[in-house]
N, C-alpha and C. Protein backbone atom coordinates (compact mmCIF):
# COMPACT_ATOMS: atom_id res chain seq x y z
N UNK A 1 -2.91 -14.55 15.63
CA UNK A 1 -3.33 -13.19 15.97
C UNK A 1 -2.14 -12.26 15.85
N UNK A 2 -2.08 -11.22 15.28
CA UNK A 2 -1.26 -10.04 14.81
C UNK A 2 -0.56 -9.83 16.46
N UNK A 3 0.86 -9.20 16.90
CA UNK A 3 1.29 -8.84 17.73
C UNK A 3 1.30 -7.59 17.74
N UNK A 4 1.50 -7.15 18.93
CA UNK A 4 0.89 -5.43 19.68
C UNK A 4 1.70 -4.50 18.96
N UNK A 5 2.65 -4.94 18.57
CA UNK A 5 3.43 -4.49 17.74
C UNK A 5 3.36 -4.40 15.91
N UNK A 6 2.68 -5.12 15.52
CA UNK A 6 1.66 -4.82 14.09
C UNK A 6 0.86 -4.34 14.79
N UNK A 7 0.13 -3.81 15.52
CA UNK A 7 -1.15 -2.75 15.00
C UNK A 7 -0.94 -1.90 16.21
N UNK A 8 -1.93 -0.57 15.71
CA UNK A 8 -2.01 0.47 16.58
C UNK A 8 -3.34 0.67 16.99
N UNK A 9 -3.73 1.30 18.20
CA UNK A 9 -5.22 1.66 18.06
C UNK A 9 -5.37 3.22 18.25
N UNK A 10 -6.35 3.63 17.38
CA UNK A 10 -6.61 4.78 17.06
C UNK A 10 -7.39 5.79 17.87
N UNK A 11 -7.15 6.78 17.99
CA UNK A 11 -8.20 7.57 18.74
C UNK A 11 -9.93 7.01 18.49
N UNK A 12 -9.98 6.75 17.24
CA UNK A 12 -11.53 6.06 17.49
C UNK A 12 -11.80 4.41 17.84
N UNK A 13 -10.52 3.94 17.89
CA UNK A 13 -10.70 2.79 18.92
C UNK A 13 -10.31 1.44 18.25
N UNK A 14 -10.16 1.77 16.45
CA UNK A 14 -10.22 0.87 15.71
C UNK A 14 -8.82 0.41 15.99
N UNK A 15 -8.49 -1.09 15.52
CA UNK A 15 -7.07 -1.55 15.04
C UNK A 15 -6.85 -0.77 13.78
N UNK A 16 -5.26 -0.71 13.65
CA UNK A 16 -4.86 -0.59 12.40
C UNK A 16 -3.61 -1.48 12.30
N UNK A 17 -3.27 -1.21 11.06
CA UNK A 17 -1.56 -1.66 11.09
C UNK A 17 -0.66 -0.89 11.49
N UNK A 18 0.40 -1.02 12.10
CA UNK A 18 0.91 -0.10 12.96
C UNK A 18 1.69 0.68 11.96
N UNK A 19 2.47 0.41 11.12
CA UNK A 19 2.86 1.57 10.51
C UNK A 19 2.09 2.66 10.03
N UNK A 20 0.45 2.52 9.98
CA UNK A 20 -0.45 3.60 10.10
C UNK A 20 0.33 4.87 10.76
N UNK A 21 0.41 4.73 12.32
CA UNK A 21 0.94 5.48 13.54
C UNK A 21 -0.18 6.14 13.86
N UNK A 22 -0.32 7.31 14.02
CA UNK A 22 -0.88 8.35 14.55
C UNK A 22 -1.18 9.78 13.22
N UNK A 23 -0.53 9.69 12.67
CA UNK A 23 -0.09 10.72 11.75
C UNK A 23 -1.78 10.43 10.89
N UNK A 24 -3.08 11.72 10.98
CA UNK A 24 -4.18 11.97 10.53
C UNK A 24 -4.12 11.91 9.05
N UNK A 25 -3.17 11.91 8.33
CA UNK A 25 -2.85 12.13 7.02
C UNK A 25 -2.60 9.96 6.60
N UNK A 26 -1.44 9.70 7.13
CA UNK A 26 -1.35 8.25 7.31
C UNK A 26 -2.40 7.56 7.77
N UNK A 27 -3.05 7.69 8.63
CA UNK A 27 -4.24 6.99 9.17
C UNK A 27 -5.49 7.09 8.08
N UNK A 28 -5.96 8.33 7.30
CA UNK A 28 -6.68 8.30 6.51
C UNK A 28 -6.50 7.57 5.24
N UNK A 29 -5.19 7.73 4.57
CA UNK A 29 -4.47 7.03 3.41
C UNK A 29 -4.05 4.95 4.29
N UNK A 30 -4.22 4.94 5.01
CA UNK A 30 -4.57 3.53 5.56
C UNK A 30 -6.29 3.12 5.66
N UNK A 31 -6.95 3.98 5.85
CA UNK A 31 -8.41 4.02 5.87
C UNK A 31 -8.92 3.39 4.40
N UNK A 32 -8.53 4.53 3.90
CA UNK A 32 -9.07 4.68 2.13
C UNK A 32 -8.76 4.20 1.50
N UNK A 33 -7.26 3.86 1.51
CA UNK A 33 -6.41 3.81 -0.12
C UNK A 33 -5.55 2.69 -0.04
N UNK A 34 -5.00 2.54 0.92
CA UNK A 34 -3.93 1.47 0.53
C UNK A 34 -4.47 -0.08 1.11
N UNK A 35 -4.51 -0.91 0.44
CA UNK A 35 -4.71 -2.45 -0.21
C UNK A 35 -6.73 -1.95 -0.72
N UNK A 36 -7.03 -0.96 -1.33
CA UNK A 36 -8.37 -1.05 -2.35
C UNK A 36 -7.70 -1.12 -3.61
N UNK A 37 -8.88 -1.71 -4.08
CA UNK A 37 -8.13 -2.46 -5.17
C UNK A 37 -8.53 -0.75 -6.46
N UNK A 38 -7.28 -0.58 -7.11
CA UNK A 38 -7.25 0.62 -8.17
C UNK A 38 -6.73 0.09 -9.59
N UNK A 39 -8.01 0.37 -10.07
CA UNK A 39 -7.63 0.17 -11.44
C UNK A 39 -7.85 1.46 -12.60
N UNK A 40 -7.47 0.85 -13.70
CA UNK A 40 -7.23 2.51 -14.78
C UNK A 40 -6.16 3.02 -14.85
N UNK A 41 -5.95 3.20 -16.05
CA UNK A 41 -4.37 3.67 -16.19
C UNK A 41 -3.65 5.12 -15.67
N UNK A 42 -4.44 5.31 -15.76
CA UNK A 42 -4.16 7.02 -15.32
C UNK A 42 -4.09 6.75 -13.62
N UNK A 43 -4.59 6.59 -12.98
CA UNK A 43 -4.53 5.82 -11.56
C UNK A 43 -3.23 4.91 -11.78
N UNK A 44 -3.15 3.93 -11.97
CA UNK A 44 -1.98 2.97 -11.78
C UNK A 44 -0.71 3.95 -12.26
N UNK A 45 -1.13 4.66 -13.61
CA UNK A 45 0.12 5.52 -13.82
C UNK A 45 0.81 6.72 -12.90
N UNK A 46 -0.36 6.70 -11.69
CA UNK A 46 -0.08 7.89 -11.04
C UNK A 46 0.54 7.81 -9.83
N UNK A 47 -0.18 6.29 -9.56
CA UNK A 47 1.05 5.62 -8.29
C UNK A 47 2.26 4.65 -9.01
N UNK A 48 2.43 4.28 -9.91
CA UNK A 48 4.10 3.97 -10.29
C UNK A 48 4.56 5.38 -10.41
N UNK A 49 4.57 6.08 -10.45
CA UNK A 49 5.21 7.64 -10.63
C UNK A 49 4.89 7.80 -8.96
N UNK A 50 4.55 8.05 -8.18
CA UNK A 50 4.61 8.59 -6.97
C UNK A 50 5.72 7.27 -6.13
N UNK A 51 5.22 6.27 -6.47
CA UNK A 51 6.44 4.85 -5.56
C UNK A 51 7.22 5.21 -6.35
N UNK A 52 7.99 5.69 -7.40
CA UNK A 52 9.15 6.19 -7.97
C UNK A 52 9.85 7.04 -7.02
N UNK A 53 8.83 8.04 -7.17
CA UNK A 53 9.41 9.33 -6.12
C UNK A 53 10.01 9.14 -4.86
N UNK A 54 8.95 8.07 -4.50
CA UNK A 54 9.26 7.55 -3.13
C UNK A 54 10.47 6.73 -2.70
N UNK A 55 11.33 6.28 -3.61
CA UNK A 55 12.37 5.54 -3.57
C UNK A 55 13.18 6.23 -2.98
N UNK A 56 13.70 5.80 -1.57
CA UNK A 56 14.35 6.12 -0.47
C UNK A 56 14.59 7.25 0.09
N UNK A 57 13.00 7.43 -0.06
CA UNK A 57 12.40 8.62 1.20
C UNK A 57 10.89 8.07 1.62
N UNK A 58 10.52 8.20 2.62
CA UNK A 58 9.51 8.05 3.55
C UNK A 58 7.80 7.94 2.47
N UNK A 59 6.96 7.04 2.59
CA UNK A 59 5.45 7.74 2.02
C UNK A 59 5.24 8.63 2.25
N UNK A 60 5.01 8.87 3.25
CA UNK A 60 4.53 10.35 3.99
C UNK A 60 4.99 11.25 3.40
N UNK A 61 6.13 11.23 2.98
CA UNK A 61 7.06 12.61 2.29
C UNK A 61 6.25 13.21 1.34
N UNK A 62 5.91 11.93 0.55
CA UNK A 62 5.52 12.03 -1.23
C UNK A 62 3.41 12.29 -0.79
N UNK A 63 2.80 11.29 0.33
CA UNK A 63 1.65 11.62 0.36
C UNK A 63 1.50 12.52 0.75
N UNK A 64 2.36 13.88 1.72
CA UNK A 64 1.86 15.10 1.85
C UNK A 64 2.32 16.35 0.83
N UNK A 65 2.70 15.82 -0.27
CA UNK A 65 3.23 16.21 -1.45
C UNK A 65 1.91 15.90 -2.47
N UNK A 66 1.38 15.19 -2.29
CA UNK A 66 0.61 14.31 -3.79
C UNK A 66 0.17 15.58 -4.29
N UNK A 67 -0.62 16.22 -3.69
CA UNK A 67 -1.25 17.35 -4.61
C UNK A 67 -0.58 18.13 -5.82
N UNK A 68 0.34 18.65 -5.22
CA UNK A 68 1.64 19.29 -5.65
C UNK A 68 2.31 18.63 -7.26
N UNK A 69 2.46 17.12 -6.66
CA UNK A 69 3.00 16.55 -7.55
C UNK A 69 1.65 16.50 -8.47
N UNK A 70 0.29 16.31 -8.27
CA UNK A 70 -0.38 16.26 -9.20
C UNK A 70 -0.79 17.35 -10.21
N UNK A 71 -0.57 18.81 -9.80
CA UNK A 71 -0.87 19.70 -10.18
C UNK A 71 0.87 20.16 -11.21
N UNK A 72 2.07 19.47 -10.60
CA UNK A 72 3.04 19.65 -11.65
C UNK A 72 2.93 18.63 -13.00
N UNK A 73 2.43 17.55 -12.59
CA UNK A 73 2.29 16.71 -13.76
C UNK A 73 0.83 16.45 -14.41
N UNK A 74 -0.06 17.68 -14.04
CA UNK A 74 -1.29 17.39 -15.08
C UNK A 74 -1.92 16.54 -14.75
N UNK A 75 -2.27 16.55 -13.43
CA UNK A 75 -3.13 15.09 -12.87
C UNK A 75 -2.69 13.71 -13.02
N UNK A 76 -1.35 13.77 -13.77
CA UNK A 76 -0.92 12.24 -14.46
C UNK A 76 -1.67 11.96 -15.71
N UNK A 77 -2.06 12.82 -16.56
CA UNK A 77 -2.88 12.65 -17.17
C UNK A 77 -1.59 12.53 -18.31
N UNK A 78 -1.85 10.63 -19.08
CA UNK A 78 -0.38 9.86 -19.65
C UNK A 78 -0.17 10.72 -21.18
N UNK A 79 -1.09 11.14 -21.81
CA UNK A 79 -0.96 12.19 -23.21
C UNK A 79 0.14 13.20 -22.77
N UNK A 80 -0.45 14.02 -21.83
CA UNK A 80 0.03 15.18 -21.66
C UNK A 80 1.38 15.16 -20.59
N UNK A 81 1.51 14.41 -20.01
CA UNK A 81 3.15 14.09 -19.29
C UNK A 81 4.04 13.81 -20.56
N UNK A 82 3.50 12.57 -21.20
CA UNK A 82 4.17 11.97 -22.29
C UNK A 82 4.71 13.53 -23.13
N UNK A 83 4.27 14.78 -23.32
CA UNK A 83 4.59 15.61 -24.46
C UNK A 83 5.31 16.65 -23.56
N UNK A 84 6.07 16.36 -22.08
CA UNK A 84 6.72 17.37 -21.91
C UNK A 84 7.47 17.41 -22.44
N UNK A 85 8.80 18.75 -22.47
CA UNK A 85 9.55 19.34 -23.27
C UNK A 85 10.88 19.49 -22.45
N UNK A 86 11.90 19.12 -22.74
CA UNK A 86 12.66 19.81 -21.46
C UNK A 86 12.40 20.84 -21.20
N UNK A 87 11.63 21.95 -21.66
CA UNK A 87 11.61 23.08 -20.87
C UNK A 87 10.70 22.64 -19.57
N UNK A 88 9.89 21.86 -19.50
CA UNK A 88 8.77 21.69 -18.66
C UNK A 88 10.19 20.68 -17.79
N UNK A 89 10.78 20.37 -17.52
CA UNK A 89 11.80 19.57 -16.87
C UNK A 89 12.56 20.59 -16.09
N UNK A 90 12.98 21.34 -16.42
CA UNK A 90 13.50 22.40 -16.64
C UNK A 90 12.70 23.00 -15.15
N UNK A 91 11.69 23.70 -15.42
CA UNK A 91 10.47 23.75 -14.25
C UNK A 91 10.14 23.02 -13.12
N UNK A 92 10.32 21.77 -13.47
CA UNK A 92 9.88 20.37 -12.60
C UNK A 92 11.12 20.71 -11.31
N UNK A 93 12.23 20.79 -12.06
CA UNK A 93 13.19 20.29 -11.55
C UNK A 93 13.51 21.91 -10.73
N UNK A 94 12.66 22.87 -11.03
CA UNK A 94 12.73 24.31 -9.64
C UNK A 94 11.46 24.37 -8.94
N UNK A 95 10.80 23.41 -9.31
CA UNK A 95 9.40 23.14 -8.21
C UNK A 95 9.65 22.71 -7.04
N UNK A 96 9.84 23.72 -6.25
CA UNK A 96 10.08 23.43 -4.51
C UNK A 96 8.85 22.61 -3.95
N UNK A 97 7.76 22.25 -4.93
CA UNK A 97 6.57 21.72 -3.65
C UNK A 97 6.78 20.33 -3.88
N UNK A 98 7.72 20.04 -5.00
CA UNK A 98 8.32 18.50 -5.32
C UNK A 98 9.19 17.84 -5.12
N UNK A 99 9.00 16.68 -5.35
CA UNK A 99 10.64 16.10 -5.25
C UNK A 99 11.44 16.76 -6.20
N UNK A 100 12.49 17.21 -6.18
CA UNK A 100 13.18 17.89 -7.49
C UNK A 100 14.16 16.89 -8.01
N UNK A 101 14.28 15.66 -7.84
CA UNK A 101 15.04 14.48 -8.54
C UNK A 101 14.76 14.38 -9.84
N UNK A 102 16.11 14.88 -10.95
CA UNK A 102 15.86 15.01 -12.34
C UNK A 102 15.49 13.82 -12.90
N UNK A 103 16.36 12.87 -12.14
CA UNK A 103 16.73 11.48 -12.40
C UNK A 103 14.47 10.65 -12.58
N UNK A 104 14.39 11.37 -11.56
CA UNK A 104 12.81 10.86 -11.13
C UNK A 104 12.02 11.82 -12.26
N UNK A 105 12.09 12.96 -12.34
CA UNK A 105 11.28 13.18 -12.97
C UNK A 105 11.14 13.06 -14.55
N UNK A 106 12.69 12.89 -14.86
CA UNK A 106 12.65 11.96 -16.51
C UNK A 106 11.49 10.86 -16.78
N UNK A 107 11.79 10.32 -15.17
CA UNK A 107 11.85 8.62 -15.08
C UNK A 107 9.69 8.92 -15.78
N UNK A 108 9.28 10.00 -14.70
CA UNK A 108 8.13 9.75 -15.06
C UNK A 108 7.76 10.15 -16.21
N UNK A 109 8.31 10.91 -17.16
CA UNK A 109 7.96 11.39 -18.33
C UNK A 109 8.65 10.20 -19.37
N UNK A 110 9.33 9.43 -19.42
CA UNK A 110 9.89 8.50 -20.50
C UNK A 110 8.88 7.15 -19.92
N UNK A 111 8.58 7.02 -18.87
CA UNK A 111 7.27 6.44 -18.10
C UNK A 111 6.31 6.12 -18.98
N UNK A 112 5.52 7.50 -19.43
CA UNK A 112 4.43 8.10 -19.75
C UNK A 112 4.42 7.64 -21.64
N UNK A 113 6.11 8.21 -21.87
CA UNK A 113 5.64 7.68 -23.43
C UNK A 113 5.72 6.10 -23.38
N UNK A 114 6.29 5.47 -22.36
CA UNK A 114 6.39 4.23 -22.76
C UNK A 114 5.08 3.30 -22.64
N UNK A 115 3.83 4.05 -21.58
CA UNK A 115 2.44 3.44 -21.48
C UNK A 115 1.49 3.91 -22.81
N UNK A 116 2.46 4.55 -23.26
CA UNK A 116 1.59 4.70 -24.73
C UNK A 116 1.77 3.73 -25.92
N UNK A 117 3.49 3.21 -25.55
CA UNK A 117 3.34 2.56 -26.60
C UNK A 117 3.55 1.27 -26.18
N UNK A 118 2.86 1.10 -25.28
CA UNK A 118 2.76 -0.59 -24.56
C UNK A 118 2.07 -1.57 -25.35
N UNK A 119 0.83 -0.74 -25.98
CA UNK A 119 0.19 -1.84 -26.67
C UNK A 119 -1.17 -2.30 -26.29
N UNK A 120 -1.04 -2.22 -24.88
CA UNK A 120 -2.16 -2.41 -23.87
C UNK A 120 -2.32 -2.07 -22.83
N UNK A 121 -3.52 -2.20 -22.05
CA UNK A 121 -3.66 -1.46 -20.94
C UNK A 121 -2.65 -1.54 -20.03
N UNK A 122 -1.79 -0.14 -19.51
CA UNK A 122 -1.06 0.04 -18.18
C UNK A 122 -1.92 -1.14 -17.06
N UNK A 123 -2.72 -0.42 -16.53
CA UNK A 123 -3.79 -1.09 -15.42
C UNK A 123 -3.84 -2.74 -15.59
N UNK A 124 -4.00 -3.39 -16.93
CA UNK A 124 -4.31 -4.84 -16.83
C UNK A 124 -3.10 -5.27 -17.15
N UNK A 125 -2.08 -4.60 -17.46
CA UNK A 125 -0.89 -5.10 -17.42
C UNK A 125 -0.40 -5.62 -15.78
N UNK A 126 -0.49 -4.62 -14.97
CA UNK A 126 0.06 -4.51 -13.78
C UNK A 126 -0.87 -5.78 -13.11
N UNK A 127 -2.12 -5.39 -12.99
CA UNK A 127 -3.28 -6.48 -12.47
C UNK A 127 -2.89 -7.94 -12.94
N UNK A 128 -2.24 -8.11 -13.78
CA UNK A 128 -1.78 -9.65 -14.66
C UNK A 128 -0.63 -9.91 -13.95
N UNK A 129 -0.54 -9.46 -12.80
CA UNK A 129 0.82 -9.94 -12.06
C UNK A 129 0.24 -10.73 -10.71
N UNK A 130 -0.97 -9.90 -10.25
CA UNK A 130 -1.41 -10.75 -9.15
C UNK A 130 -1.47 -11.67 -8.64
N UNK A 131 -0.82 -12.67 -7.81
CA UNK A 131 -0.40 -13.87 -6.96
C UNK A 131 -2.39 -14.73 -6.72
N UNK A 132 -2.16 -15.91 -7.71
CA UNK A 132 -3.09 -16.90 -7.68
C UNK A 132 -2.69 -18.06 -7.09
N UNK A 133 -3.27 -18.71 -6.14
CA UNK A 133 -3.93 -18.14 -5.49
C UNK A 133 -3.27 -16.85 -4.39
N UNK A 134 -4.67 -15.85 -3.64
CA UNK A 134 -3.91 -15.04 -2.95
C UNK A 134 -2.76 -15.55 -1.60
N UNK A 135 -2.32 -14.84 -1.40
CA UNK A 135 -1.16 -15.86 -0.07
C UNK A 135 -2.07 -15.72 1.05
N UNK A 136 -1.85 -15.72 2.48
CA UNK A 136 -2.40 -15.88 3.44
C UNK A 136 -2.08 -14.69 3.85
N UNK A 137 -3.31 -14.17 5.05
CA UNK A 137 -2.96 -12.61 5.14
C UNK A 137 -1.68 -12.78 6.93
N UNK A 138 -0.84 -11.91 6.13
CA UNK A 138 0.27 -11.95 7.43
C UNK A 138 -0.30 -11.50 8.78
N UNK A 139 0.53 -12.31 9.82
CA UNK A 139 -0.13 -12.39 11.54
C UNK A 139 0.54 -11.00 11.85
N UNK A 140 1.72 -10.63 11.06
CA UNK A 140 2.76 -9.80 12.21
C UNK A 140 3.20 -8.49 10.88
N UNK A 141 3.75 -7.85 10.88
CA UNK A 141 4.26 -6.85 10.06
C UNK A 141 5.61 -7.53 9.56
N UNK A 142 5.92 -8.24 10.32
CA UNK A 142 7.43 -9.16 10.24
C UNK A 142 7.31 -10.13 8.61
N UNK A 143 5.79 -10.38 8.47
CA UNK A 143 5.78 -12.01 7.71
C UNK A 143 5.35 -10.98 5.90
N UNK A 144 5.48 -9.50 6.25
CA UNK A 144 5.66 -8.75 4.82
C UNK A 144 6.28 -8.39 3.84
N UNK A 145 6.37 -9.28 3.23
CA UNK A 145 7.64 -9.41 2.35
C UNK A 145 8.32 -8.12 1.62
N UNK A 146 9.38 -7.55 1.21
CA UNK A 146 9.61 -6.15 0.87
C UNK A 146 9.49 -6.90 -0.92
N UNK A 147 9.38 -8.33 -1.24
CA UNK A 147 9.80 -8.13 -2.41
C UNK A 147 8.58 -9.67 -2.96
N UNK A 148 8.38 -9.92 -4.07
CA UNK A 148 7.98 -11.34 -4.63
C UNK A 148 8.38 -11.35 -5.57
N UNK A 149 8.18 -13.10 -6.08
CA UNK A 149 8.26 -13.44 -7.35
C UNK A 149 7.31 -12.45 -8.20
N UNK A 150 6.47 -12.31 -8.33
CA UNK A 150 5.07 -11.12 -8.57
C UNK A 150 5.74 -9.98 -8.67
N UNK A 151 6.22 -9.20 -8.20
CA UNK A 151 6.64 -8.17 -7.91
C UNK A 151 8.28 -7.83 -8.73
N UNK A 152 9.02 -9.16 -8.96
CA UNK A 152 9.85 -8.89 -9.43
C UNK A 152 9.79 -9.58 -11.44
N UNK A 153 8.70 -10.01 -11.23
CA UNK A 153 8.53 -10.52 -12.91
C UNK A 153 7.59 -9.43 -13.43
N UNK A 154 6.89 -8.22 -12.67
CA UNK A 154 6.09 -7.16 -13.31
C UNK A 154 7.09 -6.16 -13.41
N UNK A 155 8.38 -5.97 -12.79
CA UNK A 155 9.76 -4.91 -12.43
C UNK A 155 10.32 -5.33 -14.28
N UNK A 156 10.42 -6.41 -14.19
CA UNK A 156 10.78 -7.05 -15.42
C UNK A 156 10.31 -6.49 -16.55
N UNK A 157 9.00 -6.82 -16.71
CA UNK A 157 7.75 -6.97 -17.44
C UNK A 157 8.22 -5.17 -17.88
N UNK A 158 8.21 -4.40 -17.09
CA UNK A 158 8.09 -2.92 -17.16
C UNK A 158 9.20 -2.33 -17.36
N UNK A 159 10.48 -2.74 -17.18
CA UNK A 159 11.75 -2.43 -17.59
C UNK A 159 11.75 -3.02 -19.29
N UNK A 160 11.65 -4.08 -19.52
CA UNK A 160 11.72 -4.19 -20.78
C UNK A 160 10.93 -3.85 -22.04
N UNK A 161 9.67 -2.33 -20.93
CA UNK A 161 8.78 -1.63 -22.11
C UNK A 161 9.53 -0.59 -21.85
N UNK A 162 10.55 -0.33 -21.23
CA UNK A 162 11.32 1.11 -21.38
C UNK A 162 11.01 1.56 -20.26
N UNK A 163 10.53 0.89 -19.25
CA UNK A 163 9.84 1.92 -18.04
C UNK A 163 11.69 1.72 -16.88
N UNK A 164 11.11 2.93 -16.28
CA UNK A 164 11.98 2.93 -14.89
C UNK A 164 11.71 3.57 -13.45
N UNK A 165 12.38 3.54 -12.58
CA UNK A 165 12.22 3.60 -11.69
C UNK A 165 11.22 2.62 -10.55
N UNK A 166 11.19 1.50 -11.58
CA UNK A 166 10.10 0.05 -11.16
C UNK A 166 11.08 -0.97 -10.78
N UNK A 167 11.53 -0.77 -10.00
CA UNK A 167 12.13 -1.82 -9.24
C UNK A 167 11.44 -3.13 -8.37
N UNK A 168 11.61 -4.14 -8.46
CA UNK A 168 11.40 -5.66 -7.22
C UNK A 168 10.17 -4.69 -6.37
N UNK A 169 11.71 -3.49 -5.70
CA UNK A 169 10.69 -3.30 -4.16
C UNK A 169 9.72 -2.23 -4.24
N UNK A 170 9.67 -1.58 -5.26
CA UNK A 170 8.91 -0.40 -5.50
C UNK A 170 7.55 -0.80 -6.01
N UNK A 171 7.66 -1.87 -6.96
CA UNK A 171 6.67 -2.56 -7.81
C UNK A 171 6.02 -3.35 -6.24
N UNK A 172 6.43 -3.78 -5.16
CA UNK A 172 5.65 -4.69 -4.48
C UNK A 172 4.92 -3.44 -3.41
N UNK A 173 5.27 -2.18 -3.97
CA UNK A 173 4.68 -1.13 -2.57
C UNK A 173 3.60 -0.89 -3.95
N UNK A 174 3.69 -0.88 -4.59
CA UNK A 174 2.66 -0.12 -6.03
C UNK A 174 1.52 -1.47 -5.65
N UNK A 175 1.91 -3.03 -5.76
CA UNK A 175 1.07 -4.08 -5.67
C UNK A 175 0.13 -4.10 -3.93
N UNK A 176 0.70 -2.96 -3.08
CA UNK A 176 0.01 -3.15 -1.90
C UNK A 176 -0.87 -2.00 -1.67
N UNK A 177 -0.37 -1.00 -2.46
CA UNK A 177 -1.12 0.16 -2.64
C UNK A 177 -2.25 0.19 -3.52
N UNK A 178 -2.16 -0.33 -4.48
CA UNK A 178 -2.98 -0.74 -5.64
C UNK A 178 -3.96 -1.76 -5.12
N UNK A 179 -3.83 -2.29 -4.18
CA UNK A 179 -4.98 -3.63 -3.15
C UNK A 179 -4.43 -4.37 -4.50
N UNK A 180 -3.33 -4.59 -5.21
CA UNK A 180 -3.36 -6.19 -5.49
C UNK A 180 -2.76 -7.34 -4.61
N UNK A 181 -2.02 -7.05 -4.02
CA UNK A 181 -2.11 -7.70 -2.69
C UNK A 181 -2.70 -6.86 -1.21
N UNK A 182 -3.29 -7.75 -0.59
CA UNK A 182 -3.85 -7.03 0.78
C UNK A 182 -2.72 -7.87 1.92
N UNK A 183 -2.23 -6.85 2.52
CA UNK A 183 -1.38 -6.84 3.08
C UNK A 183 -1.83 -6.19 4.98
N UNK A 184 -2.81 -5.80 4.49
CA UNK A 184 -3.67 -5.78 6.27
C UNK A 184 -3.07 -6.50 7.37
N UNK A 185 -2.99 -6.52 7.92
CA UNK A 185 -2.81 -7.68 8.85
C UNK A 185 -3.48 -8.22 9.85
N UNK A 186 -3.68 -8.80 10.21
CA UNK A 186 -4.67 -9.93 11.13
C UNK A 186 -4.96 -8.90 12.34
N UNK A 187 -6.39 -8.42 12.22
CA UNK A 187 -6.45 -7.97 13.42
C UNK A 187 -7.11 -6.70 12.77
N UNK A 188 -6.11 -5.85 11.91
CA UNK A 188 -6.57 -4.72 11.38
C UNK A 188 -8.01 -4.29 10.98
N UNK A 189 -8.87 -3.61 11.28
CA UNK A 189 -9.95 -3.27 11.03
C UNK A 189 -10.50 -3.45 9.58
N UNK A 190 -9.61 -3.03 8.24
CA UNK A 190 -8.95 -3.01 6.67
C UNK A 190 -8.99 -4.80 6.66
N UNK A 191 -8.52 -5.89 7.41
CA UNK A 191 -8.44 -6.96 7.12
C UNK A 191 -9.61 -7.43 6.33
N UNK A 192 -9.37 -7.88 5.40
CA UNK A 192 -10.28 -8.69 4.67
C UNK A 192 -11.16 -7.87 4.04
């Protein structure tokens, strides 16, 4: 059984996982989104570009941002990122409602041409990493690994199509966000 310390309970009474917290924005994006399983490239392309962003700053930062970031990059839509210009960089990089990391926002535009010329689907690329069988769902927040074998052979997999900002630990927050691993924890309402 999960300790009091993995989960929280919510004003409506449910368990969650405790890093949920309290925060109506976090609690909903724990509700909805994170371990359902997302597939489609434009989706998968839109959270490796946001866990980019997110590299050593908070979710929360980047999920009360998403809009923002979606409306600077065209919904993620991979044609039209793929054909920015530095002038559109240029822009990115004085967009106060964004992260303004040049470094990041290259990352997602050289990203974008590189899911073009992958060959094959972004989405079943990433999904072809998934841990068979699944592991056991963790008791505690403690038994969550920041990293896997999985996680660091798709970092691989994606660095050597030209991609970046896909690191071990970034790629295993994209695999928990994406529900390819469910990472719930025992107890959590989301479990199972």
């Amino acid at each position: 059984m999960a300790t009091s310390t993995s989960l929280v309970s919510g004003p409506d009474g449910k368990e969650r996982c405790a890093w949920a917290g309290n925060d109506a924005e976090y609690v909903r994006y724990h509700d909805e989104e994170w371990g359902t399983p997302l597939r489609g490239d434009r989706a998968v392309f839109e959270k490796i570009s946001l866990e980019g962003f997110q590299a050593g700053l908070s979710w929360i930062t980047i999920l009360k941002r998403r809009p923002a970031f979606r409306e600077a990059f065209s919904n993620f839509d991979i044609d039209t990122v793929a054909s920015f210009t530095d002038s559109d960089i240029e822009d990115l990089v004085q967009n106060a409602a964004i992260i303004r990391h040049r470094g990041k926002i290259t990352a997602v535009i050289s990203n974008a041409r590189a899911t073009l010329e992958l060959g094959e689907s972004l989405s079943d690329l990433v999904w072809s990493f998934r841990q068979t069988p699944l592991p056991r769902r963790p008791t505690t927040l403690a038994e969550i690994p920041a990293i896997t074998a999985e996680s660091t052979a798709l970092s691989v997999a994606l660095r050597k199509g030209g991609f970046r900002f896909v690191g071990p630990t970034t790629m295993y927050a994209l695999m928990q966000s994406a529900g390819i691993v469910d990472d719930h924890v025992e107890g959590c309402w989301r479990a199972g």
